[in-house]
N, C-alpha and C. Protein backbone atom coordinates (compact mmCIF):
# COMPACT_ATOMS: atom_id res chain seq x y z
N UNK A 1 0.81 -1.18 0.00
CA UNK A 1 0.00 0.00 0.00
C UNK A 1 0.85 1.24 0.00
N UNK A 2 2.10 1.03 0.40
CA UNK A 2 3.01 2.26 0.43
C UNK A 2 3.27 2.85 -1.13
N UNK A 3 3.28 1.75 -1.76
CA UNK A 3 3.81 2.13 -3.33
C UNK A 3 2.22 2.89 -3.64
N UNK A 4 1.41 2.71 -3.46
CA UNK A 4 -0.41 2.98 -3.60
C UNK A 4 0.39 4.59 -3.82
N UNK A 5 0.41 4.65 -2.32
CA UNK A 5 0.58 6.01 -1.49
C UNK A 5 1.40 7.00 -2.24
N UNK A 6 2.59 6.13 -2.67
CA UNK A 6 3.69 7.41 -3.09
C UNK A 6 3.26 7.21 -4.73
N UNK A 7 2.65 6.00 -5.64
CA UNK A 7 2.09 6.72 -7.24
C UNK A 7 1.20 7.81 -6.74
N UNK A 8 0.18 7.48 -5.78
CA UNK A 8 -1.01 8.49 -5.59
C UNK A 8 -0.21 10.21 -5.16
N UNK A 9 1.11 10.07 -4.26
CA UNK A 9 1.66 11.28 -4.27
C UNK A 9 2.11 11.90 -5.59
N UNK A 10 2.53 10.89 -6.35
CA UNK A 10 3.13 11.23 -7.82
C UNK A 10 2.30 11.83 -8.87
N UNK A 11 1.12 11.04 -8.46
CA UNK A 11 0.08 11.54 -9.62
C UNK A 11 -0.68 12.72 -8.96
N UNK A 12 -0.65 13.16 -7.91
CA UNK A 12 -1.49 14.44 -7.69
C UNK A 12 -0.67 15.46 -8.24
N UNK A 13 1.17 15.67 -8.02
CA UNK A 13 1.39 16.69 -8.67
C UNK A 13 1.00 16.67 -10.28
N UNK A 14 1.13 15.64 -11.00
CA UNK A 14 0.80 15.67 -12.11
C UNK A 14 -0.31 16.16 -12.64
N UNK A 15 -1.57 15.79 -11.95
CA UNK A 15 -3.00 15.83 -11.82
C UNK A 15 -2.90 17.49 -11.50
N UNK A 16 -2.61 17.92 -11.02
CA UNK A 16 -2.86 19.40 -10.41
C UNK A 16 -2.24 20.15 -11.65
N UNK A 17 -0.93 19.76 -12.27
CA UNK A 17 -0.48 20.33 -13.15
C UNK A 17 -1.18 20.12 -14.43
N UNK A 18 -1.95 19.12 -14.54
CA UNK A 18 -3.06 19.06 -15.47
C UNK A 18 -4.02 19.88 -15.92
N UNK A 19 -4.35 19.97 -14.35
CA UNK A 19 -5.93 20.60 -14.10
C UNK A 19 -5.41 21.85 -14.06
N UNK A 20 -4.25 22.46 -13.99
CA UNK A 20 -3.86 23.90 -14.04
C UNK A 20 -3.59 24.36 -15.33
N UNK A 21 -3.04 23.41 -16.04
CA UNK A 21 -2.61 23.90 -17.50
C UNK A 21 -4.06 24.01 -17.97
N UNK A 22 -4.99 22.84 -17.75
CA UNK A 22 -6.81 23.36 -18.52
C UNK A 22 -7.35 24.02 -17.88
N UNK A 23 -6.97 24.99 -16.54
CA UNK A 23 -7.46 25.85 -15.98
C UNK A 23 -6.61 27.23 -16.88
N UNK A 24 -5.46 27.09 -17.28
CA UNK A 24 -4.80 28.40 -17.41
C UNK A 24 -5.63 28.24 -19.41
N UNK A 25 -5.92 26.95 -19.89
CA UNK A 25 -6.48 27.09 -21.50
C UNK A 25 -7.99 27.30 -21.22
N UNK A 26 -8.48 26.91 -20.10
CA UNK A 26 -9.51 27.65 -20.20
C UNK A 26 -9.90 29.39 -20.04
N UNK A 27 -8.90 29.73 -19.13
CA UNK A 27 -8.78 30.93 -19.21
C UNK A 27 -8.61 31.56 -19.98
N UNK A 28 -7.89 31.40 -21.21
CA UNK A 28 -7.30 31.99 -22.30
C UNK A 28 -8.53 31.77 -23.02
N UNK A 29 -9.36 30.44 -22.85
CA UNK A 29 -10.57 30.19 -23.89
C UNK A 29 -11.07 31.29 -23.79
N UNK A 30 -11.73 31.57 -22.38
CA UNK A 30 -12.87 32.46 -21.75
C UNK A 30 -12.18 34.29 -22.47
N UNK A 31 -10.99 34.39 -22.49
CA UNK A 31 -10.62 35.50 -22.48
C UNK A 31 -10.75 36.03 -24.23
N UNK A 32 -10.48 34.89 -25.26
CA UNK A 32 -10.72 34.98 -26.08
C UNK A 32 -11.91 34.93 -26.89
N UNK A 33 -12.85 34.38 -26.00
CA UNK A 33 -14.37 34.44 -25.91
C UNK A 33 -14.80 36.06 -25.71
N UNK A 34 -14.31 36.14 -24.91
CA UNK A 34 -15.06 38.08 -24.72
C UNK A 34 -14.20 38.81 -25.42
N UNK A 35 -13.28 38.53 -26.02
CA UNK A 35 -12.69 39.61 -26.84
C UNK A 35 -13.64 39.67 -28.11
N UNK A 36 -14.40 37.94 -28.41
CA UNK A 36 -15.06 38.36 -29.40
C UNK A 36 -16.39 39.09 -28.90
N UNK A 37 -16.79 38.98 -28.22
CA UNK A 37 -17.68 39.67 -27.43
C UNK A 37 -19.26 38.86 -27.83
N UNK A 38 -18.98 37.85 -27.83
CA UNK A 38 -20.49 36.90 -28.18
C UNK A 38 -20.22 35.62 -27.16
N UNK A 39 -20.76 35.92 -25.84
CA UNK A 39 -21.29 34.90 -25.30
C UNK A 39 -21.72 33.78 -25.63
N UNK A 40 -22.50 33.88 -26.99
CA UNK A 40 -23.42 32.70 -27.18
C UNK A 40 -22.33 31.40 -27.60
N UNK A 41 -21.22 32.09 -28.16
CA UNK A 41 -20.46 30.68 -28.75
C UNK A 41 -20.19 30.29 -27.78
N UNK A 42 -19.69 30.39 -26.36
CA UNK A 42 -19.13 29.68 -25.20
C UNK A 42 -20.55 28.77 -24.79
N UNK A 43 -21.73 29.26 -24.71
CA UNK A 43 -23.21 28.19 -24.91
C UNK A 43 -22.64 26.98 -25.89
N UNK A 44 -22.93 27.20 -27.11
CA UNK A 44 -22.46 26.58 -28.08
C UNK A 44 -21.74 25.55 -28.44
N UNK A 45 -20.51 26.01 -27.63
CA UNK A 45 -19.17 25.13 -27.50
C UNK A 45 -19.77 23.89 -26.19
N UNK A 46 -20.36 24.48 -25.47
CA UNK A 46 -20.64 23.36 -24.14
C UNK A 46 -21.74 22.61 -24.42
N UNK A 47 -22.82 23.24 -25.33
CA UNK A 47 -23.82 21.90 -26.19
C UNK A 47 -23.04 20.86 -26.79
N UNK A 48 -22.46 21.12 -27.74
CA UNK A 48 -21.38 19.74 -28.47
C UNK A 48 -21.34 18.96 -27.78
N UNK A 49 -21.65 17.59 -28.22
CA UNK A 49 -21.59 16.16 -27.66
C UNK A 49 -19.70 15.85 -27.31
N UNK A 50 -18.90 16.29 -28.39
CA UNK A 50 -17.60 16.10 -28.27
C UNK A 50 -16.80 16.90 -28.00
N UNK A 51 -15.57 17.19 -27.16
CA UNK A 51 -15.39 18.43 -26.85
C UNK A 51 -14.17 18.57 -28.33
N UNK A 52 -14.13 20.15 -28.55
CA UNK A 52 -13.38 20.37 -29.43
C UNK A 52 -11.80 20.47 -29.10
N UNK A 53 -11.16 20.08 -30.28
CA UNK A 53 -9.82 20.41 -29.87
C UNK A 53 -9.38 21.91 -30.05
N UNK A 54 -8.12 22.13 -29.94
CA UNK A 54 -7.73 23.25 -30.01
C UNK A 54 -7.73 24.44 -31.39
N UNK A 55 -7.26 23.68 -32.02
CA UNK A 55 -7.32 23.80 -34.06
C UNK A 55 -9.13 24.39 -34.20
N UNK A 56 -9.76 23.05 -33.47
CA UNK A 56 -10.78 23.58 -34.23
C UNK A 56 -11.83 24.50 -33.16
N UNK A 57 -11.58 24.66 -32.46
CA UNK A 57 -11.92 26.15 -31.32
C UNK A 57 -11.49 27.14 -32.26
N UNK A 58 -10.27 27.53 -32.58
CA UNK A 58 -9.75 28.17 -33.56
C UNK A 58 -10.57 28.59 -34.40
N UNK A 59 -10.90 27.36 -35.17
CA UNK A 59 -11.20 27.94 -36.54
C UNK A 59 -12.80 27.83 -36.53
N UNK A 60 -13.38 27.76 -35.34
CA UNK A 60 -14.64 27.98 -35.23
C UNK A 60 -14.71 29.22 -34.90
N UNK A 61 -13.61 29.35 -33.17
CA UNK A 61 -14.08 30.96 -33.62
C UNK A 61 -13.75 31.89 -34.38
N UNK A 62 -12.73 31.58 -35.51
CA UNK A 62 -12.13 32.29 -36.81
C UNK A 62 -13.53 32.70 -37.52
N UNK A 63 -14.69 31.39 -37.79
CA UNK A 63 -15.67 31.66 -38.61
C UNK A 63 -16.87 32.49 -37.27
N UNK A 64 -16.85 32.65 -36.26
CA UNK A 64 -17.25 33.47 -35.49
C UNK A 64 -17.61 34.51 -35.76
N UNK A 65 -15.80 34.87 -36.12
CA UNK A 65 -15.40 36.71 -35.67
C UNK A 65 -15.66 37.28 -37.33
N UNK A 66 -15.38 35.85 -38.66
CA UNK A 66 -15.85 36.46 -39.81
C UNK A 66 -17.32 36.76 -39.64
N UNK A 67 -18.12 35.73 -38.91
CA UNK A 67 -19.56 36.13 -39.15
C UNK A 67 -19.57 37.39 -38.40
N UNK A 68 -19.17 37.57 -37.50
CA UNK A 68 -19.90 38.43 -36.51
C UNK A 68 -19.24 39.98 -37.86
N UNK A 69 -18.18 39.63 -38.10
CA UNK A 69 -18.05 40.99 -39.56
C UNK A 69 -18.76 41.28 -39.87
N UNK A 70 -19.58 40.01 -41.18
CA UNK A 70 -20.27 40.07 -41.55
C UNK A 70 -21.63 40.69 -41.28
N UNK A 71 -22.24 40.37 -40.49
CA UNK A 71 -22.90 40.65 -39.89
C UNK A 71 -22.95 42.34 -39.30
N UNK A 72 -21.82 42.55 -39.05
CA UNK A 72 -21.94 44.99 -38.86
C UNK A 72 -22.02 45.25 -40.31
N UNK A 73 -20.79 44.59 -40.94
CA UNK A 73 -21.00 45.32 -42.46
C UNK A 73 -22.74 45.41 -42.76
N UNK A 74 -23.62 44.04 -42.79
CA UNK A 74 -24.78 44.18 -43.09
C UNK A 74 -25.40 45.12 -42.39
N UNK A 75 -25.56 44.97 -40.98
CA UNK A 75 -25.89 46.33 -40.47
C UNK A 75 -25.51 47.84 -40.80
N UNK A 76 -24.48 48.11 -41.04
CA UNK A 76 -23.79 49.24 -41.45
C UNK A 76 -24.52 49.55 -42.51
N UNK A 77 -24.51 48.20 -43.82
CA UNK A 77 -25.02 48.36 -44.72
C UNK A 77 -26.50 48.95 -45.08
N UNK A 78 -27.14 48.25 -43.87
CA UNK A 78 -28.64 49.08 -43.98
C UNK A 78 -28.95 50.61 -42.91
N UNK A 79 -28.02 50.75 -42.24
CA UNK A 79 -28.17 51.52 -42.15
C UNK A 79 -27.71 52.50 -42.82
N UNK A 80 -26.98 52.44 -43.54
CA UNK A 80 -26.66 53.63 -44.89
C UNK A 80 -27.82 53.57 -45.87
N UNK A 81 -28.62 52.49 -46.34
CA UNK A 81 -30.18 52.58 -47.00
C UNK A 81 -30.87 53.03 -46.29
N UNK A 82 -31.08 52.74 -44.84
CA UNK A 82 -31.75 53.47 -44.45
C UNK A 82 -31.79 55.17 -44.48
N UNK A 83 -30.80 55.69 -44.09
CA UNK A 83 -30.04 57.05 -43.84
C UNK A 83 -30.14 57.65 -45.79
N UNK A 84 -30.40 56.53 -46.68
CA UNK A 84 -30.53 57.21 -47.77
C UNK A 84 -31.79 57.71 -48.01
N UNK A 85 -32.57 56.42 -47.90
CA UNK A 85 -34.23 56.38 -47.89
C UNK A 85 -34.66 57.60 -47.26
N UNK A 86 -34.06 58.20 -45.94
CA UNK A 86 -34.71 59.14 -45.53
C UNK A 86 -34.55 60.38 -45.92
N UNK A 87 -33.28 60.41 -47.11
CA UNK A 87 -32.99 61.81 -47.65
C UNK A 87 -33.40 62.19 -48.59
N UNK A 88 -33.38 60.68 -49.29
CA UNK A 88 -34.60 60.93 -50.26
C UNK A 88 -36.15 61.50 -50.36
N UNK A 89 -36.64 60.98 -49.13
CA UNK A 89 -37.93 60.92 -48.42
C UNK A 89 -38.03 62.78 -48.49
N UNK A 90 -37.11 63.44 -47.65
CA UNK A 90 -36.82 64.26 -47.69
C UNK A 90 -36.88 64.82 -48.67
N UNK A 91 -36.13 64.62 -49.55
CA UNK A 91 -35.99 65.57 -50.65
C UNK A 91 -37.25 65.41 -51.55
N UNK A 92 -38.23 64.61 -52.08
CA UNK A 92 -39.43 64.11 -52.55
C UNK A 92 -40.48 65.18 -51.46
N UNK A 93 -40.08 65.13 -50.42
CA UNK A 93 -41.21 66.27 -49.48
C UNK A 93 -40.94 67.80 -50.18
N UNK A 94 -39.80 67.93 -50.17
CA UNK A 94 -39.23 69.27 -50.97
C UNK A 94 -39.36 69.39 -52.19
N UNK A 95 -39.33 68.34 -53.25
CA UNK A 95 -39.66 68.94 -54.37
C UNK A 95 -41.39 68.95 -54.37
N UNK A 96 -42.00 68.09 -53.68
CA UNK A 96 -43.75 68.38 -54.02
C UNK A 96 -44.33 69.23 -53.10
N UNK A 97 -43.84 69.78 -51.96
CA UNK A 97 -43.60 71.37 -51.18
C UNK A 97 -43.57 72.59 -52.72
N UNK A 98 -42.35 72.33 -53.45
CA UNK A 98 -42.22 73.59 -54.52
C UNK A 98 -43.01 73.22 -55.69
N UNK A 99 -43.46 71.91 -55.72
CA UNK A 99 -44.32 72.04 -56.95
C UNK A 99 -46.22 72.36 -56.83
N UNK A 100 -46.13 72.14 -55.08
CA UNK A 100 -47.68 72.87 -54.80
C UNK A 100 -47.55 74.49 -55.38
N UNK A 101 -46.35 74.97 -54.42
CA UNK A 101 -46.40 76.19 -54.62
C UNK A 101 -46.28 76.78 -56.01
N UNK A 102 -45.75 75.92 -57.42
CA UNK A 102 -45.34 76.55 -58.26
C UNK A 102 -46.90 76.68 -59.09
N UNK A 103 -47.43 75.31 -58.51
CA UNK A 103 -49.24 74.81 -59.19
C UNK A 103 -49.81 76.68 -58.37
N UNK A 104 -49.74 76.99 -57.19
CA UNK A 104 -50.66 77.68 -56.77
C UNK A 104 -50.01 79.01 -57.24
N UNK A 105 -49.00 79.22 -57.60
CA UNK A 105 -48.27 80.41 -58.36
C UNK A 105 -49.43 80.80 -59.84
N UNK A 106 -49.26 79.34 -60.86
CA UNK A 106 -49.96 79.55 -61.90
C UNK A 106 -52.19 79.41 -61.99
N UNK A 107 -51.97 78.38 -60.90
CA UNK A 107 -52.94 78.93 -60.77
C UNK A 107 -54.03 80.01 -60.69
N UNK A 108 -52.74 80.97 -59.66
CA UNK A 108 -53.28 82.54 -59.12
C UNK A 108 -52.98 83.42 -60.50
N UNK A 109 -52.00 83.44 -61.56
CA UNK A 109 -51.59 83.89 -62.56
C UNK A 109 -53.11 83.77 -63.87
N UNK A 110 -53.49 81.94 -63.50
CA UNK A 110 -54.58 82.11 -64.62
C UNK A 110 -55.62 82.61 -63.98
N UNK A 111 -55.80 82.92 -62.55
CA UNK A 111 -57.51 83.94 -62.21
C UNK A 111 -57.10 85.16 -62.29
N UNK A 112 -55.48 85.86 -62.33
CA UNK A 112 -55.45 87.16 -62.89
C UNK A 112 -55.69 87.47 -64.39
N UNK A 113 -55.18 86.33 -65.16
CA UNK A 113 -55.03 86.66 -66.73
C UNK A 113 -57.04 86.40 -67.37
N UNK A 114 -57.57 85.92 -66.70
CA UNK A 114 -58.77 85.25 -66.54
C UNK A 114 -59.46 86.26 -66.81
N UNK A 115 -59.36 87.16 -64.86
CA UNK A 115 -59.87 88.73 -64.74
C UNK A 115 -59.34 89.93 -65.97
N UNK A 116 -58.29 89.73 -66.48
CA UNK A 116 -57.55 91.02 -67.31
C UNK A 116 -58.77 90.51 -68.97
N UNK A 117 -58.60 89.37 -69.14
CA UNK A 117 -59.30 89.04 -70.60
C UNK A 117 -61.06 89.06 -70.95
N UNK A 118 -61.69 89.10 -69.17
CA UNK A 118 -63.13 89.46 -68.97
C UNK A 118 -62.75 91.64 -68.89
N UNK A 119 -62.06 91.82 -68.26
CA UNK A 119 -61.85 93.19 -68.73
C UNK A 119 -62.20 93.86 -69.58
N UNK A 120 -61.14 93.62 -70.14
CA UNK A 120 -61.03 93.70 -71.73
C UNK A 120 -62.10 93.11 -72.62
N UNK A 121 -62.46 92.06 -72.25
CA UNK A 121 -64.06 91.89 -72.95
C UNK A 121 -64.91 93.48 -72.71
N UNK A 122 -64.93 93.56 -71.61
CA UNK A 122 -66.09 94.55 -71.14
C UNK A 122 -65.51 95.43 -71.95
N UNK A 123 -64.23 95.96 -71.94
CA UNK A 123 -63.76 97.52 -72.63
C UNK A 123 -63.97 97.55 -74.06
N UNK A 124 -63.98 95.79 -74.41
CA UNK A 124 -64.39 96.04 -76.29
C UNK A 124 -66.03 96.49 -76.31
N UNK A 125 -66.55 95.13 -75.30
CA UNK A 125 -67.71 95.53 -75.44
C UNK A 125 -68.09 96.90 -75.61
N UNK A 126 -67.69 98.07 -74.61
CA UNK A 126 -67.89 98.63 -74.68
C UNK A 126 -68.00 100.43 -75.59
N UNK A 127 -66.69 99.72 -76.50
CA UNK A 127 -66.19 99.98 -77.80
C UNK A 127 -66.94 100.52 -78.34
N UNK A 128 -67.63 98.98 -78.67
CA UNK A 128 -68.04 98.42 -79.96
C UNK A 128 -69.45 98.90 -79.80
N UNK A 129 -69.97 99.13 -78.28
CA UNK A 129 -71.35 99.75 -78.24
C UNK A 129 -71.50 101.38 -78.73
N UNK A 130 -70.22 101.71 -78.28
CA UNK A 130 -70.47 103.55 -78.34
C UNK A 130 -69.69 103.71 -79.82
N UNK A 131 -69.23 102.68 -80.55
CA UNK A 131 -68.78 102.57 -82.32
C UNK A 131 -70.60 102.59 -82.95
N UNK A 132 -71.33 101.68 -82.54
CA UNK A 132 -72.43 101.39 -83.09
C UNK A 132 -73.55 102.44 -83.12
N UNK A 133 -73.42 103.13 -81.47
CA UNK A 133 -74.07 104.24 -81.18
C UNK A 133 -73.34 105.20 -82.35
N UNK A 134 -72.49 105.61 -82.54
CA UNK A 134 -71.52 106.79 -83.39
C UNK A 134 -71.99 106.76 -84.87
N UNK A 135 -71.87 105.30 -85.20
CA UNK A 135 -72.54 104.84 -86.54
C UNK A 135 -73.91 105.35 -86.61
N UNK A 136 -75.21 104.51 -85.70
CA UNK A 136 -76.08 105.33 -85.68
C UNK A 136 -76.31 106.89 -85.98
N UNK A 137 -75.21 107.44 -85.32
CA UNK A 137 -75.58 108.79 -85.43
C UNK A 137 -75.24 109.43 -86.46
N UNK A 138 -74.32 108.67 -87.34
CA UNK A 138 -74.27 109.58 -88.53
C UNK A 138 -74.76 109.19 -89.46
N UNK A 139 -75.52 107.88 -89.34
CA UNK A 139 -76.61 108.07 -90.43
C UNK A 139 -77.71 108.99 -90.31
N UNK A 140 -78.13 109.12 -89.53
CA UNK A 140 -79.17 110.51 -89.41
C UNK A 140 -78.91 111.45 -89.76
């Protein structure tokens, strides 16, 4: 039982130095986990039936940090459509803003030219009455 005693002394330093080296890679996991700043893959990683090796932690979270790119660019991306859409929006308020006003410009132009050409009716009319009267009178 003595030999028990001193493998079992042998193997705890080992064991501790084990459990410290996957305490110091888990640390580094965890640390490289929040640098990407998505929690959810550390979920993710602990669903898996098999645990991953190192390589492919890697290059999972390699395709991570591309998605998570991906993913602002798209955002970025709509928000610049968006930010267009609304200048447009904008500017469509402004041009049918100046085209009421340009409609109510000509509008008001044809009830002046309207009034000037009933005028002027009346002033021929009235012409043409005191021409007729004049005529009259010099046939007599």
């Amino acid at each position: 039982m003595k030999q028990t005693g001193e493998r079992d002394a042998h193997r705890r330093p080992i064991e501790e130095l084990t459990n410290a080296t996957e305490s110091e890679e888990a640390a580094e996991e965890q640390e490289q986990e929040q640098e990407d700043g998505d929690q959810l893959h550390t979920k993710q990683y602990e669903e898996l039936e098999e645990p991953l090796s190192q390589t492919e932690r890697e290059a999972l979270a390699a395709m991570y940090l591309e998605l998570e790119k991906k993913r602002n660019a798209s955002a970025t991306a709509a928000n610049e459509a968006m930010g267009m859409i609304a200048r447009l929006q904008e500017e469509k308020a402004v041009v049918l803003m100046e085209a009421r006003q340009f409609q109510q410009v000509v509008q008001q132009k044809s009830m002046h030219d309207q009034e000037a050409i009933e005028g002027l009716r009346e002033v021929i009319a009235r012409i043409e009455e005191e021409k007729r009267e004049l005529e009259e009178e010099n046939e007599f």
